[in-house]
PDB file of N, CA and C in Angstrom:
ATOM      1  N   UNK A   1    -120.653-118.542 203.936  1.00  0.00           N
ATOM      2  CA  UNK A   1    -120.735-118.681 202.496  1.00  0.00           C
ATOM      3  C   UNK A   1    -119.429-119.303 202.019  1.00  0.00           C
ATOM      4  N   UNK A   2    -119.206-120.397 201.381  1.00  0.00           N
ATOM      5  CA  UNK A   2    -118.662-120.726 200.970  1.00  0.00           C
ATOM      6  C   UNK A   2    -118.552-120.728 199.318  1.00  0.00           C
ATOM      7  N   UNK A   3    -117.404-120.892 198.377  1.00  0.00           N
ATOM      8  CA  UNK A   3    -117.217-120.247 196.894  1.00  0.00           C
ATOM      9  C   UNK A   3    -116.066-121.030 196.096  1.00  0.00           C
ATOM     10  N   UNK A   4    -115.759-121.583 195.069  1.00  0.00           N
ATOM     11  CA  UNK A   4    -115.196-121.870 194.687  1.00  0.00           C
ATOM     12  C   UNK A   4    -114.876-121.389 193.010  1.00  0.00           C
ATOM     13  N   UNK A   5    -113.599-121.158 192.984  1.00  0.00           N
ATOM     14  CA  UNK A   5    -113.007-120.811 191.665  1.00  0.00           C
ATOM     15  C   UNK A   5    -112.551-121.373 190.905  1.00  0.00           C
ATOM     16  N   UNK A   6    -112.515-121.792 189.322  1.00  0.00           N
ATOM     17  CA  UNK A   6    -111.200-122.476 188.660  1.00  0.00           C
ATOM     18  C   UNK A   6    -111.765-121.989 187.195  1.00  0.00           C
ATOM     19  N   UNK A   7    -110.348-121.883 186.694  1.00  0.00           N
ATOM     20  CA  UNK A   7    -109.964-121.140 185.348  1.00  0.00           C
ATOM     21  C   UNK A   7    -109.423-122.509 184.300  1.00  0.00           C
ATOM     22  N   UNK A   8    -110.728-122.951 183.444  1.00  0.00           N
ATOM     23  CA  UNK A   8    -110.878-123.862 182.787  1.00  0.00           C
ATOM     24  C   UNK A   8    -108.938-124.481 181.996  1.00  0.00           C
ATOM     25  N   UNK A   9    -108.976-125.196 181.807  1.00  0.00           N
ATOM     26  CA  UNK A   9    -107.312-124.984 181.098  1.00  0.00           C
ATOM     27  C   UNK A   9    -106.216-124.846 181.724  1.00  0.00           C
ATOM     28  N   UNK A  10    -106.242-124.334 182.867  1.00  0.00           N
ATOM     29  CA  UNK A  10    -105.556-124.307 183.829  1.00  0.00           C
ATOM     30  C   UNK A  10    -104.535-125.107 184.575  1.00  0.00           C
ATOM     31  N   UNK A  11    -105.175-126.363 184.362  1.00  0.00           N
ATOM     32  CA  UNK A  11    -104.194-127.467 185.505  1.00  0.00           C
ATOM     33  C   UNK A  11    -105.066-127.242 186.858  1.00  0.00           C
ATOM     34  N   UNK A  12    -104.230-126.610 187.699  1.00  0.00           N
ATOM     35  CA  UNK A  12    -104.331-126.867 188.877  1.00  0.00           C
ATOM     36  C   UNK A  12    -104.632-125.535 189.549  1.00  0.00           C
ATOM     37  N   UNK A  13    -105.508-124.567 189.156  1.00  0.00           N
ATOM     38  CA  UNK A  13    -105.611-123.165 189.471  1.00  0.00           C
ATOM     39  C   UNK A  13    -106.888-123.218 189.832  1.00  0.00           C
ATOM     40  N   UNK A  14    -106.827-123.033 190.899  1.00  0.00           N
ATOM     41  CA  UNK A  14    -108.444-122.548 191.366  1.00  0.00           C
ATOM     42  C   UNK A  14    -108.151-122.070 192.973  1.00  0.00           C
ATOM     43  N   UNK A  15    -109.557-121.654 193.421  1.00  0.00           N
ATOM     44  CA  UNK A  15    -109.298-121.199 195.055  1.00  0.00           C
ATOM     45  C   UNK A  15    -110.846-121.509 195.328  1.00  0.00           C
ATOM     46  N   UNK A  16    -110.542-121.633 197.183  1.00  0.00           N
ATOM     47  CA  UNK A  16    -111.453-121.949 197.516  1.00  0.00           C
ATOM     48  C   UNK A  16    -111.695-121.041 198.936  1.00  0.00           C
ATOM     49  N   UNK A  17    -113.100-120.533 198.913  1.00  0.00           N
ATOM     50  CA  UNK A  17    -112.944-119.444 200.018  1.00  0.00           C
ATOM     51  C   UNK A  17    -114.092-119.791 200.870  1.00  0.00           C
ATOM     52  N   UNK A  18    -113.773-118.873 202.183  1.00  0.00           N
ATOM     53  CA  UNK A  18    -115.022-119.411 203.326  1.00  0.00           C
ATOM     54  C   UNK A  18    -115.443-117.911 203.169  1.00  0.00           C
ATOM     55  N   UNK A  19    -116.499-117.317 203.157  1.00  0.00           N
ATOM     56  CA  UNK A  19    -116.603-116.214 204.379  1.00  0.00           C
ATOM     57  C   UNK A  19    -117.310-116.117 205.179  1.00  0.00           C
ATOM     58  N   UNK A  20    -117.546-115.579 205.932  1.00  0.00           N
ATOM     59  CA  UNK A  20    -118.067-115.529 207.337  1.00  0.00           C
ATOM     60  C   UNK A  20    -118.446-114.010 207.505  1.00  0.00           C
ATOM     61  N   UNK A  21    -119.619-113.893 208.042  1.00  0.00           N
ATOM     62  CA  UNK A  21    -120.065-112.416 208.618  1.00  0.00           C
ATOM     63  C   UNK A  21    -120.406-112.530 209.945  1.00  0.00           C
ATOM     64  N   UNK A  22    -120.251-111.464 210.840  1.00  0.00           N
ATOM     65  CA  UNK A  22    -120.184-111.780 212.348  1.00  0.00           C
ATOM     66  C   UNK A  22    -121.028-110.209 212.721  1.00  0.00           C
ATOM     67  N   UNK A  23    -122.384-110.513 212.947  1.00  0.00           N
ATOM     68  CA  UNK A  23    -122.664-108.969 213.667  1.00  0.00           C
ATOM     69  C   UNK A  23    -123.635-108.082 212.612  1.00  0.00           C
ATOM     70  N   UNK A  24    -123.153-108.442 211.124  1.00  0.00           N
ATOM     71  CA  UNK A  24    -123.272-107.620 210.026  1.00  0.00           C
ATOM     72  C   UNK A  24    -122.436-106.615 210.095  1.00  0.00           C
ATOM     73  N   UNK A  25    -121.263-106.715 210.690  1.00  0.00           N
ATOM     74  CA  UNK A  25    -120.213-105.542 210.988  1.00  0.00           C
ATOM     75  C   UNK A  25    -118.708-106.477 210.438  1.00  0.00           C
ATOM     76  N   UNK A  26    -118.303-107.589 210.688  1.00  0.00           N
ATOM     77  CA  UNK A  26    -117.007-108.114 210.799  1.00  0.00           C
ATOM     78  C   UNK A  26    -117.530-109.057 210.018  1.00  0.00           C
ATOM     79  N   UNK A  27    -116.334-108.741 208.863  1.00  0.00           N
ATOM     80  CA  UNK A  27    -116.098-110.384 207.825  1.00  0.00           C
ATOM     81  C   UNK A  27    -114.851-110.968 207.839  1.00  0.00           C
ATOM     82  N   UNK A  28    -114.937-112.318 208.030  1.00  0.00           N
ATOM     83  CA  UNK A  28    -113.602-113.060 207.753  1.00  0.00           C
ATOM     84  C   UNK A  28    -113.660-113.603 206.870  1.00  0.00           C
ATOM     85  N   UNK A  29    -112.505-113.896 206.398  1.00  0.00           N
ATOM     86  CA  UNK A  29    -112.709-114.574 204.689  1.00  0.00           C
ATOM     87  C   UNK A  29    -111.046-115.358 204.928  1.00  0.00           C
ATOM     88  N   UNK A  30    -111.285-116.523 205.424  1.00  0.00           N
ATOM     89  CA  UNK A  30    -109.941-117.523 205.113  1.00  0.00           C
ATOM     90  C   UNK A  30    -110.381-118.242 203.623  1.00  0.00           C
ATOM     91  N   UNK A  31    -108.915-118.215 202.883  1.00  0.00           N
ATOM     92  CA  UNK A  31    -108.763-118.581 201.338  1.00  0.00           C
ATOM     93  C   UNK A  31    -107.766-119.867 200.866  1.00  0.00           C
ATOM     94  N   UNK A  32    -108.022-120.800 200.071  1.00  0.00           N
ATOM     95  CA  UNK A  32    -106.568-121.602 199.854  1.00  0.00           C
ATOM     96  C   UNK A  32    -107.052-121.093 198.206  1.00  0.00           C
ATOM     97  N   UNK A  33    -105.596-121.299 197.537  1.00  0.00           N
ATOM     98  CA  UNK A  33    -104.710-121.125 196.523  1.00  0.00           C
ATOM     99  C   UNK A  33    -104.879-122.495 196.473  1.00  0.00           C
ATOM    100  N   UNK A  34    -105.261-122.943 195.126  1.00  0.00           N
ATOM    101  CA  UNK A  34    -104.436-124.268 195.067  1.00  0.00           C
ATOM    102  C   UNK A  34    -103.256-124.537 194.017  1.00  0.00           C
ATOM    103  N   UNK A  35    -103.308-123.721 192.998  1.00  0.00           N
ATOM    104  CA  UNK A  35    -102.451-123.025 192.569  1.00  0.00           C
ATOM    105  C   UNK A  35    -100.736-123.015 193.084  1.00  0.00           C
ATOM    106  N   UNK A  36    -100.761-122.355 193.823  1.00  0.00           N
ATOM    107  CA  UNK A  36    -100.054-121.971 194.863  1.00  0.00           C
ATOM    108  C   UNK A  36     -99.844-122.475 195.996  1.00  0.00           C
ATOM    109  N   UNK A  37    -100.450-123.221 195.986  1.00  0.00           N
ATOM    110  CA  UNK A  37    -100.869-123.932 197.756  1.00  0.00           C
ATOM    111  C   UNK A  37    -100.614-122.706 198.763  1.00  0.00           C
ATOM    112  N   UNK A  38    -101.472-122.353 198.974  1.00  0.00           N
ATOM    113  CA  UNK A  38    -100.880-121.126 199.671  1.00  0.00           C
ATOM    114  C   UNK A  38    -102.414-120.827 199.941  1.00  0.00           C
ATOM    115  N   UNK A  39    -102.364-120.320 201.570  1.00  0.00           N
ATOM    116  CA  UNK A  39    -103.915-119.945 202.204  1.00  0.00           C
ATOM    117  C   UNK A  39    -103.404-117.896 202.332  1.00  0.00           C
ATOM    118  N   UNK A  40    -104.603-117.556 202.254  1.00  0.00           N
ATOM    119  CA  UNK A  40    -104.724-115.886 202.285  1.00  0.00           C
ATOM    120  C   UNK A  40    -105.693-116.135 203.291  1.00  0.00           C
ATOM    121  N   UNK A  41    -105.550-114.912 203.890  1.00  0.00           N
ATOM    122  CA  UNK A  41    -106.988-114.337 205.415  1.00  0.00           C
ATOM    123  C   UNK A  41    -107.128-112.690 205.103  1.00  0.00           C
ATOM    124  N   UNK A  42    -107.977-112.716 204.987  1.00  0.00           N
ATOM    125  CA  UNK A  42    -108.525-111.480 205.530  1.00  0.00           C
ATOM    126  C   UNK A  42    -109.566-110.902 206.243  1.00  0.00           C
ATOM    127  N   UNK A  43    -109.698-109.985 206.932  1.00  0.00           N
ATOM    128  CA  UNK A  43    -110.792-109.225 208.025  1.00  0.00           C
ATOM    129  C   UNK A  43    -111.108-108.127 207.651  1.00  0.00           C
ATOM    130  N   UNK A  44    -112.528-107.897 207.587  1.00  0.00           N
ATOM    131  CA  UNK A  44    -113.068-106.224 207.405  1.00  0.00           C
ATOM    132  C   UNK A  44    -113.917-105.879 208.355  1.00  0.00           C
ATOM    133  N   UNK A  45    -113.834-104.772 208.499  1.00  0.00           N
ATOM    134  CA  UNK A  45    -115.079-103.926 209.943  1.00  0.00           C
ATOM    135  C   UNK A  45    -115.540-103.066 209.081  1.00  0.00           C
ATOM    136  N   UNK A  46    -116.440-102.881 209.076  1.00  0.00           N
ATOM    137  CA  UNK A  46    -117.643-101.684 208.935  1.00  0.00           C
ATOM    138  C   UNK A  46    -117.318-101.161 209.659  1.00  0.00           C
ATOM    139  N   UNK A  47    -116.651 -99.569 209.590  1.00  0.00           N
ATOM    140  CA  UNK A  47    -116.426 -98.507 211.180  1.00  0.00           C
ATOM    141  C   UNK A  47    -117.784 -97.574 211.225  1.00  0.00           C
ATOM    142  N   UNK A  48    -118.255 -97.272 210.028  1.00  0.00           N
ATOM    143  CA  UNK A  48    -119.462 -96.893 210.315  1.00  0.00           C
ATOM    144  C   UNK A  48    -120.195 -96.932 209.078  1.00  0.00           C
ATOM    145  N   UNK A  49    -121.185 -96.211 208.458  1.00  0.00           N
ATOM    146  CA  UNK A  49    -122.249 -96.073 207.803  1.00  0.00           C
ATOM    147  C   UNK A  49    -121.463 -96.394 206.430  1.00  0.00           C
ATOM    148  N   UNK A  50    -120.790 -95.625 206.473  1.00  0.00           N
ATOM    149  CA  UNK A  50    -119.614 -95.606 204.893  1.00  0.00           C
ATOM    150  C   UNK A  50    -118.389 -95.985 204.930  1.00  0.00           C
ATOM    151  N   UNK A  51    -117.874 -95.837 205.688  1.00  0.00           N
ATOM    152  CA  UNK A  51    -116.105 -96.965 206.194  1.00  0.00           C
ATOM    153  C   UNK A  51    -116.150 -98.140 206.397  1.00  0.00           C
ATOM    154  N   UNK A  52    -115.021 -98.876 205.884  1.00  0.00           N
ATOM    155  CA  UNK A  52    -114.591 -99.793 205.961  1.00  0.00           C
ATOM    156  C   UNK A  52    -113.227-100.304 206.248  1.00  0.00           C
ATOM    157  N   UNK A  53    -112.456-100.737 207.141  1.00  0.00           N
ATOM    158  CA  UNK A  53    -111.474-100.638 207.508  1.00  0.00           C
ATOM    159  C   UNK A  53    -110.919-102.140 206.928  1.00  0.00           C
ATOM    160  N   UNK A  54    -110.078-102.790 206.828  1.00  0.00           N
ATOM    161  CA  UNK A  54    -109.804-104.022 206.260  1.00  0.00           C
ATOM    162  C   UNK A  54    -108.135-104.857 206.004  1.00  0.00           C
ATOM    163  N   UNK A  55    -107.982-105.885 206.740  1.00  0.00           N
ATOM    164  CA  UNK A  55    -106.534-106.431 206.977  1.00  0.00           C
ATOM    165  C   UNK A  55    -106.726-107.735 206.389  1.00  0.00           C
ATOM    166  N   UNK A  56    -105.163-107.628 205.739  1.00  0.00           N
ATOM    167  CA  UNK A  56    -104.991-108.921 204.346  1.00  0.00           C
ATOM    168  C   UNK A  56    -103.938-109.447 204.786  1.00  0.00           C
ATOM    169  N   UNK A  57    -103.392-110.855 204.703  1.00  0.00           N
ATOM    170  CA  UNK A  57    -102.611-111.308 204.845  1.00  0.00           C
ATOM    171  C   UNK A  57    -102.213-112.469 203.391  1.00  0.00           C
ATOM    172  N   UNK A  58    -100.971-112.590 202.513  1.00  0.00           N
ATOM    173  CA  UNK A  58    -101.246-113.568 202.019  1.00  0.00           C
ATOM    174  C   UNK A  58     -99.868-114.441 201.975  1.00  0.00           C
ATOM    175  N   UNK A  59    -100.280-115.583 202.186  1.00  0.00           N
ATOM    176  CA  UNK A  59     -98.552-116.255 203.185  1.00  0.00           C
ATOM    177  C   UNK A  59     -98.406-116.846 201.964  1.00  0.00           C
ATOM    178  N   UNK A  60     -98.568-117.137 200.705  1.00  0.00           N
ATOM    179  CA  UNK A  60     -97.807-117.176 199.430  1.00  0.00           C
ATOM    180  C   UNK A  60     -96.438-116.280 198.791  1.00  0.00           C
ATOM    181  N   UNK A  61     -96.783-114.946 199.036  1.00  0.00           N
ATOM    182  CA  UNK A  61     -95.773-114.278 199.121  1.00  0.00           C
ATOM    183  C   UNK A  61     -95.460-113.213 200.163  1.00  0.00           C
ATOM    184  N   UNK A  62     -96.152-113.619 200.919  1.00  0.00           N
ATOM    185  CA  UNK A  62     -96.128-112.491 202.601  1.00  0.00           C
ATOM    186  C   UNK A  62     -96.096-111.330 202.714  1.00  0.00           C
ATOM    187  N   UNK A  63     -97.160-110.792 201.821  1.00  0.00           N
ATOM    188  CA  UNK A  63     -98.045-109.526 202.089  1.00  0.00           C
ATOM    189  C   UNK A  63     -99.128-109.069 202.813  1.00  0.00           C
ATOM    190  N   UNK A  64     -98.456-108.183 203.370  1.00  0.00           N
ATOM    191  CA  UNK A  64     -99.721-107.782 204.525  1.00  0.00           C
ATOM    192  C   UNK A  64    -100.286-106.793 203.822  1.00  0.00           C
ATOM    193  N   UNK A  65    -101.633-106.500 203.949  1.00  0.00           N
ATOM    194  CA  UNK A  65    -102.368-105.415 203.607  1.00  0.00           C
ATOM    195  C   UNK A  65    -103.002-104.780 204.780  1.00  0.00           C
ATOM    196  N   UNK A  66    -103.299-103.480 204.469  1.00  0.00           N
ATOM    197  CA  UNK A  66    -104.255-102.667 204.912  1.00  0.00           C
ATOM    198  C   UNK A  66    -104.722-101.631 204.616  1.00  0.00           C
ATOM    199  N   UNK A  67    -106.231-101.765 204.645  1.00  0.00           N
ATOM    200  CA  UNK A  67    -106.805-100.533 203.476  1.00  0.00           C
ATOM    201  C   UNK A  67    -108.033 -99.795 204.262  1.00  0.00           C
ATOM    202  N   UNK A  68    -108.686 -98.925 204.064  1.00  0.00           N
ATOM    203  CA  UNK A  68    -109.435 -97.958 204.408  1.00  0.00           C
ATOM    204  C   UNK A  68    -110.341 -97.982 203.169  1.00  0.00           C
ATOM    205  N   UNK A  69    -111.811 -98.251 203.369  1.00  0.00           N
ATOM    206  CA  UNK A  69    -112.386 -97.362 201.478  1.00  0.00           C
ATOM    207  C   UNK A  69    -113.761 -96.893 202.081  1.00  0.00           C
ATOM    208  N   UNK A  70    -114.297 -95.887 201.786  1.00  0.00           N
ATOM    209  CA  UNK A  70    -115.411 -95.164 201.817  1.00  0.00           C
ATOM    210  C   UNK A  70    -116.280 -95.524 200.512  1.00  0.00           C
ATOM    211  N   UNK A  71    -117.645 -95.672 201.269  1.00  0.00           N
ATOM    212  CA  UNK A  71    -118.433 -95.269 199.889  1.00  0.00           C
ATOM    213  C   UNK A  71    -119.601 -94.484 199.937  1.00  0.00           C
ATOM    214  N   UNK A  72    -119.528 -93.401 198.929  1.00  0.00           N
ATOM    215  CA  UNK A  72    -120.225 -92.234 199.210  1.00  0.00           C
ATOM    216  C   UNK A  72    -121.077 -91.895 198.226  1.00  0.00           C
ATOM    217  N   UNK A  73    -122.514 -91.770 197.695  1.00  0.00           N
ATOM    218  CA  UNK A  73    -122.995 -91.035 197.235  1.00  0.00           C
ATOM    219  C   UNK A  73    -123.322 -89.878 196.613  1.00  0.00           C
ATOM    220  N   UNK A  74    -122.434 -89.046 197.672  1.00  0.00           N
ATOM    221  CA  UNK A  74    -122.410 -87.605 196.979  1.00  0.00           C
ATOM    222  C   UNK A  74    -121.016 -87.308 196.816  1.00  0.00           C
ATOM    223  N   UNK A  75    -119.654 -87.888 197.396  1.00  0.00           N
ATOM    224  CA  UNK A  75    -118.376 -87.452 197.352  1.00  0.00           C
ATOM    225  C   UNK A  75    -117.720 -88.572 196.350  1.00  0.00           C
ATOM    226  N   UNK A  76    -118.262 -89.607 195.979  1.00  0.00           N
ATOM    227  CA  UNK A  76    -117.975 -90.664 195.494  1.00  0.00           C
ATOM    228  C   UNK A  76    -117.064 -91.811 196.398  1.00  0.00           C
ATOM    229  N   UNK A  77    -116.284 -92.569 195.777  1.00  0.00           N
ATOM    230  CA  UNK A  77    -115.778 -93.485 196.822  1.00  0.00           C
ATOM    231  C   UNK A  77    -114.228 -93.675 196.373  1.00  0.00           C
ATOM    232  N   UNK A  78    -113.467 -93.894 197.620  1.00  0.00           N
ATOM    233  CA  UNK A  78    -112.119 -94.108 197.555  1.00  0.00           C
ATOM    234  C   UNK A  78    -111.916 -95.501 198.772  1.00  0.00           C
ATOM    235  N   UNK A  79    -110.367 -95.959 198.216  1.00  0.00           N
ATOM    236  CA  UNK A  79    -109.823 -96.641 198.603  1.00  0.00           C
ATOM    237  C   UNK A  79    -108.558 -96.101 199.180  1.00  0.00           C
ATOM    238  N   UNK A  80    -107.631 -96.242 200.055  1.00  0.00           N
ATOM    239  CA  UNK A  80    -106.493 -96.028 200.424  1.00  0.00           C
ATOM    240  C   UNK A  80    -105.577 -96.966 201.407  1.00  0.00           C
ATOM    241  N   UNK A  81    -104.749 -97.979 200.409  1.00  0.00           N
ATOM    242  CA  UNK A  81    -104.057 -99.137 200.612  1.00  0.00           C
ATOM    243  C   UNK A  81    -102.473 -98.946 201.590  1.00  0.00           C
ATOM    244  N   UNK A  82    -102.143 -99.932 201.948  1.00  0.00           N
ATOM    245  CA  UNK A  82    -100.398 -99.595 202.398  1.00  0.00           C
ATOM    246  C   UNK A  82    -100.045-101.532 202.047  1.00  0.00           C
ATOM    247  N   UNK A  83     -99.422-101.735 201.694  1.00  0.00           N
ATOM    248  CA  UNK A  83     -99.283-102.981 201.560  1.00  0.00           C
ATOM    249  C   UNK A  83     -97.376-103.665 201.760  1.00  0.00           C
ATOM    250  N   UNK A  84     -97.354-104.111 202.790  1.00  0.00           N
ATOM    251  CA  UNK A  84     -96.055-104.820 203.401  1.00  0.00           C
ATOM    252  C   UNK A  84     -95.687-105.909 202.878  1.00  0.00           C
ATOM    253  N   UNK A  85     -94.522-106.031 202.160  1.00  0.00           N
ATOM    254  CA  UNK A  85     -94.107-107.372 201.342  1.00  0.00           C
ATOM    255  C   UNK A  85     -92.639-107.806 202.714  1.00  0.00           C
ATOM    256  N   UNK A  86     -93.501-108.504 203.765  1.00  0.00           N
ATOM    257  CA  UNK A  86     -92.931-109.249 205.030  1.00  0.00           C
ATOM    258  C   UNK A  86     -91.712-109.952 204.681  1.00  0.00           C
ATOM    259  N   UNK A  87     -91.125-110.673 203.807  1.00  0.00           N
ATOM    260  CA  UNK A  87     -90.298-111.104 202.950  1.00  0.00           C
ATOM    261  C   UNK A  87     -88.817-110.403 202.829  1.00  0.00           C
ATOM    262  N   UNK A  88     -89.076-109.492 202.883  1.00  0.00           N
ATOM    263  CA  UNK A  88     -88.080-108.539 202.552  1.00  0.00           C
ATOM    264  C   UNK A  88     -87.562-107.434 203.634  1.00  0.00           C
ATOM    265  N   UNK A  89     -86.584-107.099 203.407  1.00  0.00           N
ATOM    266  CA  UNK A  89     -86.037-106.521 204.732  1.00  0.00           C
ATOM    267  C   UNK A  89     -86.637-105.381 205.029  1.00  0.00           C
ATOM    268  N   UNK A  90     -87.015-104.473 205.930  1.00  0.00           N
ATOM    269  CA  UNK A  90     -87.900-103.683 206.054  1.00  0.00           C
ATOM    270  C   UNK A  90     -87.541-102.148 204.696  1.00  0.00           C
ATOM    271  N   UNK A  91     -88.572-102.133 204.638  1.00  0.00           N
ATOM    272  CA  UNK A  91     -89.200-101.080 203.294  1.00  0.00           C
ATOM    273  C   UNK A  91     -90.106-100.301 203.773  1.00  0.00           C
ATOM    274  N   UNK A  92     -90.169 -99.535 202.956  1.00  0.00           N
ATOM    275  CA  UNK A  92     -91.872 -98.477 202.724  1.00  0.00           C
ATOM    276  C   UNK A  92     -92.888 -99.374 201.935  1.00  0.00           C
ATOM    277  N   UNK A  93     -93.803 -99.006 202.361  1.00  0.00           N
ATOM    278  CA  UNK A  93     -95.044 -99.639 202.198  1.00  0.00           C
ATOM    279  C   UNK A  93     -95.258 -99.301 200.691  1.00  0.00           C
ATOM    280  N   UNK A  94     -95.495-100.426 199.598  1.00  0.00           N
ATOM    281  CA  UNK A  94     -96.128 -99.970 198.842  1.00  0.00           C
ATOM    282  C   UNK A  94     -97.580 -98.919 198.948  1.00  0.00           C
ATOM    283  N   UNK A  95     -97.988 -97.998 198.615  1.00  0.00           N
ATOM    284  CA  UNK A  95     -99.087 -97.422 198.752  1.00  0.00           C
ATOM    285  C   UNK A  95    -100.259 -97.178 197.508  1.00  0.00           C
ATOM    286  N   UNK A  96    -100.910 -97.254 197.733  1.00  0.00           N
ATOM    287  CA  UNK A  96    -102.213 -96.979 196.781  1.00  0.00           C
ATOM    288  C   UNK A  96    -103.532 -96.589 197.719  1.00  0.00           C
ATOM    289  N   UNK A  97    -103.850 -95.467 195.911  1.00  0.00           N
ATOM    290  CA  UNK A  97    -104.951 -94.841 196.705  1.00  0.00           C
ATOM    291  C   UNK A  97    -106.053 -94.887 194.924  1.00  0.00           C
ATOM    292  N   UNK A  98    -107.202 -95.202 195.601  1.00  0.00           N
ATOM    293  CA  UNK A  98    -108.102 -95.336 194.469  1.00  0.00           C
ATOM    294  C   UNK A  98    -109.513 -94.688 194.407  1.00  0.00           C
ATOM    295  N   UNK A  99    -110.017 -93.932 193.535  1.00  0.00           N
ATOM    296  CA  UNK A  99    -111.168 -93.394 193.435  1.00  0.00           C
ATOM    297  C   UNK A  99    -112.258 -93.335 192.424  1.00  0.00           C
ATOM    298  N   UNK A 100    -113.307 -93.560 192.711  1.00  0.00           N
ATOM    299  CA  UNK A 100    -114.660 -93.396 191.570  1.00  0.00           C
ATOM    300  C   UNK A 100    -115.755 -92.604 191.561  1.00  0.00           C
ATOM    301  N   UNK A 101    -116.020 -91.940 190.918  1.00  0.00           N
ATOM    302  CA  UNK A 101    -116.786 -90.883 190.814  1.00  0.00           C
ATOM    303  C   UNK A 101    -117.845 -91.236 189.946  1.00  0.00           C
ATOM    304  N   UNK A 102    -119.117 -91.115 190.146  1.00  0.00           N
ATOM    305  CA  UNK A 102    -120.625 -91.594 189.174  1.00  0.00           C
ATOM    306  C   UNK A 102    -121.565 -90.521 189.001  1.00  0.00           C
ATOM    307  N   UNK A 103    -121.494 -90.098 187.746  1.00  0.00           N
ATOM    308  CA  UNK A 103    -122.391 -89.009 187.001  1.00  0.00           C
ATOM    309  C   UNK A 103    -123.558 -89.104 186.671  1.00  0.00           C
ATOM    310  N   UNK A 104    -124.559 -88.688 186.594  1.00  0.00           N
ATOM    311  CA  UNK A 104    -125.883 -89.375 186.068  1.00  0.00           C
ATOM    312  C   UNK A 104    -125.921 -88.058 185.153  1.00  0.00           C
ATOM    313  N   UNK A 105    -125.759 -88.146 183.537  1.00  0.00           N
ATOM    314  CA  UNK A 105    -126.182 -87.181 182.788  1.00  0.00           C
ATOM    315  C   UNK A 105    -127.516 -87.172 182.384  1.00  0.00           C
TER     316      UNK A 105
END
């Protein structure tokens, strides 16, 4: 699948993405910035029924990602990020953790 973006007014802002599914388990998704000139990659696995495991790279400003997110039905769904700004001399991981919960009144 291929996709393209641009934000009218802009100039020179848009992106252009591939993705790819392999298995129905593994997605790749190489990205250019044009913006930025700058390409992003990322990879996700399905680990099982409700996990998702998932690695980001974006060589614009050289952040690595990696995230974990569940999605659940009855527990609702979370995300839980660590994100490496490669750039910089070694640090703690930015971290994030995200959750949604759906009510039917």
């Amino acid at each position: 699948k291929v996709s393209a973006s641009h934000t009218l007014g802009q100039g020179r802002n848009g992106r252009l993405k591939y993705s790819y599914v392999h298995g129905g388990v593994t997605t790749v998704e190489p990205s250019y910035d044009l913006g930025k000139n700058a390409w992003d990659f990322a990879v996700a696995r399905k680990v099982s029924e409700n996990d998702v495991v998932r690695a980001s790279y974006q060589t614009g400003n050289k952040n690595l990602g990696l995230e974990w997110s569940r999605n659940s039905k009855v527990n609702g769904s979370f995300k839980i990020a660590a994100i490496f700004n490669l750039a910089e001399e070694w640090r703690l991981p930015k971290l994030v953790s995200e959750s949604t919960w759906s009510v039917d009144l």
